[in-house]
Structure formats: structure tokens, C-alpha cells
Protein backbone atom coordinates (compact mmCIF):
# COMPACT_ATOMS: atom_id res chain seq x y z
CA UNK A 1 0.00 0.00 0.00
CA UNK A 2 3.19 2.15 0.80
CA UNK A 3 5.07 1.73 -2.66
CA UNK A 4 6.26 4.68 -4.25
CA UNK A 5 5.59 6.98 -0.91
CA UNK A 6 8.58 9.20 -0.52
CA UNK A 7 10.70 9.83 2.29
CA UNK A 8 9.88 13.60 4.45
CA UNK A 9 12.45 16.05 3.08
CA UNK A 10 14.69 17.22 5.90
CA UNK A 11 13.74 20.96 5.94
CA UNK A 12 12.41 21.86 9.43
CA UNK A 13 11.32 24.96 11.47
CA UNK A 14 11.99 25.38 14.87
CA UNK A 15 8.79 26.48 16.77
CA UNK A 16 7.49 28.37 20.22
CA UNK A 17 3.91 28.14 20.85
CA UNK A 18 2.06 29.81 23.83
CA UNK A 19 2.32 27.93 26.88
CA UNK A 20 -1.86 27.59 25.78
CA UNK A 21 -1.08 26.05 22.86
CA UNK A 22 1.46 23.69 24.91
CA UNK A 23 -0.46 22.64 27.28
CA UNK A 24 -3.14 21.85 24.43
CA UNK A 25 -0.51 20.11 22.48
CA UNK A 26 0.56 17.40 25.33
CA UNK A 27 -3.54 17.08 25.68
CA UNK A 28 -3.12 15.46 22.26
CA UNK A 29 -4.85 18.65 20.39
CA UNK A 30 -4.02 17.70 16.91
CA UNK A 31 -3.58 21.00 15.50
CA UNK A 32 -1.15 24.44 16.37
CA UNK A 33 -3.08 27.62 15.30
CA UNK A 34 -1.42 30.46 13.48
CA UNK A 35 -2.13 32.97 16.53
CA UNK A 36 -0.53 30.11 18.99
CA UNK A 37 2.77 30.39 17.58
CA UNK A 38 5.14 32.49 19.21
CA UNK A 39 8.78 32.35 16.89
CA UNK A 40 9.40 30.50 14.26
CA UNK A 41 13.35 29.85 13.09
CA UNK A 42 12.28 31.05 9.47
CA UNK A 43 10.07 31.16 6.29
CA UNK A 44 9.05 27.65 5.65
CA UNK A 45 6.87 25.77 2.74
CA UNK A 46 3.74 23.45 3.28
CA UNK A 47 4.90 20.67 4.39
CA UNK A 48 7.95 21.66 5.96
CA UNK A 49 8.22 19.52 9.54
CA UNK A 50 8.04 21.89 12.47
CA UNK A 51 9.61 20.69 15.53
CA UNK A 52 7.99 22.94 18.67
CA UNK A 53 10.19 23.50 21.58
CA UNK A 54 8.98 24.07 25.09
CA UNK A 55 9.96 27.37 27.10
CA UNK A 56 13.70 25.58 28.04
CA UNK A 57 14.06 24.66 24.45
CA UNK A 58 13.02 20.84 25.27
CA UNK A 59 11.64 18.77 22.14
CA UNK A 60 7.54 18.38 22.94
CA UNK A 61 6.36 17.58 19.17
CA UNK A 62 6.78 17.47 15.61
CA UNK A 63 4.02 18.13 12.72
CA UNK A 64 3.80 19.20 9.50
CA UNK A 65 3.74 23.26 8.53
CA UNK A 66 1.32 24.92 6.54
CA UNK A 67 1.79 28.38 6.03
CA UNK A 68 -1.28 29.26 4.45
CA UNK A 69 -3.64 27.75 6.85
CA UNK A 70 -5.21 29.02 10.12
CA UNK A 71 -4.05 25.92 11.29
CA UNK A 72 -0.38 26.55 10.92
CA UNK A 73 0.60 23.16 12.37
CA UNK A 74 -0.70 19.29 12.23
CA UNK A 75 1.08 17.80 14.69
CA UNK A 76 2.69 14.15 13.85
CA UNK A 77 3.85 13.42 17.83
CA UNK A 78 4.13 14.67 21.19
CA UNK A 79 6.79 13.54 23.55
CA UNK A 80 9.82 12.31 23.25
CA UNK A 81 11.66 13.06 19.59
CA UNK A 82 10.77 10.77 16.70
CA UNK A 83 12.02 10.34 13.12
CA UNK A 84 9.38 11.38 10.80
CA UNK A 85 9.94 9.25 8.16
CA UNK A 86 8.65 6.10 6.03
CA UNK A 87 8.44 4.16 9.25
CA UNK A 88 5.84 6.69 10.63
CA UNK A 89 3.57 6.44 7.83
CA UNK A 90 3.99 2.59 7.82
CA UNK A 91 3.10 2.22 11.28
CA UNK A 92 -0.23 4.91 11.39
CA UNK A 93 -1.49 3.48 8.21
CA UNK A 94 -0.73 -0.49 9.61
CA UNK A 95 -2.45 0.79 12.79
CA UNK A 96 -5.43 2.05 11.34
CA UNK A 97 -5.91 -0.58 8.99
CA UNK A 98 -5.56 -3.25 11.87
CA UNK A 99 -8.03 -1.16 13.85
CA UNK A 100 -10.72 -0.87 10.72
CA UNK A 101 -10.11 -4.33 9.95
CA UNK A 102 -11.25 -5.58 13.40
CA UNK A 103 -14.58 -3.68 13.17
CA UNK A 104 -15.43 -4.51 9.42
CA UNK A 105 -16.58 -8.18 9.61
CA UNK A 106 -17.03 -9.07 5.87
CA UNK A 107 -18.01 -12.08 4.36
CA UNK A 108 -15.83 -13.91 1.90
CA UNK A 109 -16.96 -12.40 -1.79
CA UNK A 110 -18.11 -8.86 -0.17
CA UNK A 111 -17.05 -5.71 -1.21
CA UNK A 112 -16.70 -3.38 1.57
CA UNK A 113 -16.77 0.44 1.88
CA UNK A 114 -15.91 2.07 5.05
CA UNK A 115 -13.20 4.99 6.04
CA UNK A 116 -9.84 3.40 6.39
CA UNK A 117 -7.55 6.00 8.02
CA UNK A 118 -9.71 8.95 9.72
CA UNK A 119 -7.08 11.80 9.76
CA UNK A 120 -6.53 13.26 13.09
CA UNK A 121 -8.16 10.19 14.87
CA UNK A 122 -5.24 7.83 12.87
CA UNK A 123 -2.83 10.34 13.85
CA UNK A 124 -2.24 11.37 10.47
CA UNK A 125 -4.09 14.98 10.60
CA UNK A 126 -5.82 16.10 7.84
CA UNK A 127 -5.95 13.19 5.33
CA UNK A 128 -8.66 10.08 4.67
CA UNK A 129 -8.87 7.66 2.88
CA UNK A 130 -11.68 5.76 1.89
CA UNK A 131 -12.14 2.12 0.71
CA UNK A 132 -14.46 1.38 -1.48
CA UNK A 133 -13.86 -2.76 -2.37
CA UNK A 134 -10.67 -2.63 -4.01
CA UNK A 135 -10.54 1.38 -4.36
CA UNK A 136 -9.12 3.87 -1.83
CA UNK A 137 -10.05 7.46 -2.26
CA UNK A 138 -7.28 9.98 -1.01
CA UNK A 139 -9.06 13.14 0.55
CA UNK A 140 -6.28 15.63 1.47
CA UNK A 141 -7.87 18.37 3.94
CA UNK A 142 -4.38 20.41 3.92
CA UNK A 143 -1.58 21.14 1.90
CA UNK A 144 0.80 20.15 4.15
CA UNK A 145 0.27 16.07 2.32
CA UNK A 146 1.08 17.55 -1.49
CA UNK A 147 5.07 17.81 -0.48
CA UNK A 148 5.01 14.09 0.65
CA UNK A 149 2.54 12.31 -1.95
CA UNK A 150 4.10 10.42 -5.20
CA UNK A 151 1.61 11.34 -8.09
């Protein structure tokens, strides 16, 4: 299901927040609004990976920048630092899969239709994808996806 998808570039941002938005963030809020953010290292592209920084410059997550959206940053993962990488995406999509799987009991011969990965819910903010029998359907709510999709 992976083939073709393309490393994350290794541009990032460094990023304050608000100690708000901070708090909000290790709540597992998905998103970082444009108003949160505090500094930002420099100009970045959608897509970029932004890695926010606590008040004593401590790692606390990592997302993906948008810098055309209200909601500046999707955030990937909280806690301790994490490669962002093909492993990531293997793992959320595996994940969600198993989970869907689990709940979608179909009979030999069926063809099913259901929402495979649900964006923020799979941890992988702002895009779904549907299955529809042996179709998925890509639905990219940000432009943060475009810099890591193979067309």
C-alpha cells in the first residue's frame, strides 16, 4: 500500500507556541493555530516539519507546517523526539488498517466500503482515505500532504 511513498524532506522549522497552545498540544490537540505560535526559526513551505520547543528549548512535538492555513501546524507526535519518516507512515497506516479491519466483519466475496484512516483520529491529521472494495479514495484536507505524496 506504501510503494512509491517518498521519504519527508529534511527541511524543518523550529517552533514556540504559547504555553496555551502547549499545554493543548501534550492534551493530544491535533492542531497548532497560526495565533498560537510564538517564533518561528524562518520562512518555511507546506509541508515543511516543524519541531515545537517548550519554554527551556526541550523537544515536545513534531508536525507538519502549513503556512497558508489558520491551522499553521498538524502535529505528527508529542513527547519524546521521533524520526518522521517512512516508518511513521507505515506504522499509522498499519495501525489504522488493523483497527478498521477488526470492526469490518465481511463475508468472503463482499465488497466493503468504510473509512480506512480517519485523519486526526489515525494520527495522520488532515488526510482520509476511503475504501471502497478494491478502491481507496485519497481526501487531502491540507496542503501540508502535497510535499510528501508520489503522483
Amino acid at each position: 500500500m506504501l510503494a512509491g511513498l517518498p521519504s519527508v524532506g529534511e527541511r524543518r522549522l523550529a517552533v514556540r507556541v504559547t504555553a496555551d497552545a502547549l499545554r493543548q498540544i501534550r492534551g493530544g490537540h491535533p492542531w497548532v493555530y497560526e495565533g498560537s505560535i510564538t517564533s518561528i526559526s524562518h520562512d518555511g513551505a507546506a509541508g515543511d516539519l516543524a519541531v515545537i520547543f517548550d519554554a527551556k528549548r526541550t523537544f515536545a512535538a513534531i508536525g507538519l507546517y502549513d503556512p497558508d492555513s489558520p491551522i499553521a501546524i498538524r502535529v505528527l507526535h508529542v513527547g519524546k523526539p521521533r524520526r518522521v519518516d517512512r516508518g511513521l507512515w507505515e506504522e499509522r497506516i498499519e495501525s489504522a488498517e488493523a483497527l478498521r479491519r477488526s470492526l469490518v466483519a465481511a463475508e468472503p466475496g463482499d465488497r466493503p466500503a468504510y473509512r480506512l484512516i480517519n485523519g486526526e483520529n489515525d494520527r495522520l491529521p488532515g488526510c482520509v482515505v476511503d475504501r471502497y472494495a478494491d478502491t481507496l479514495v485519497i481526501k487531502l484536507y491540507s496542503q501540508v500532504w502535497w510535499p510528501h505524496l508520489e503522483v
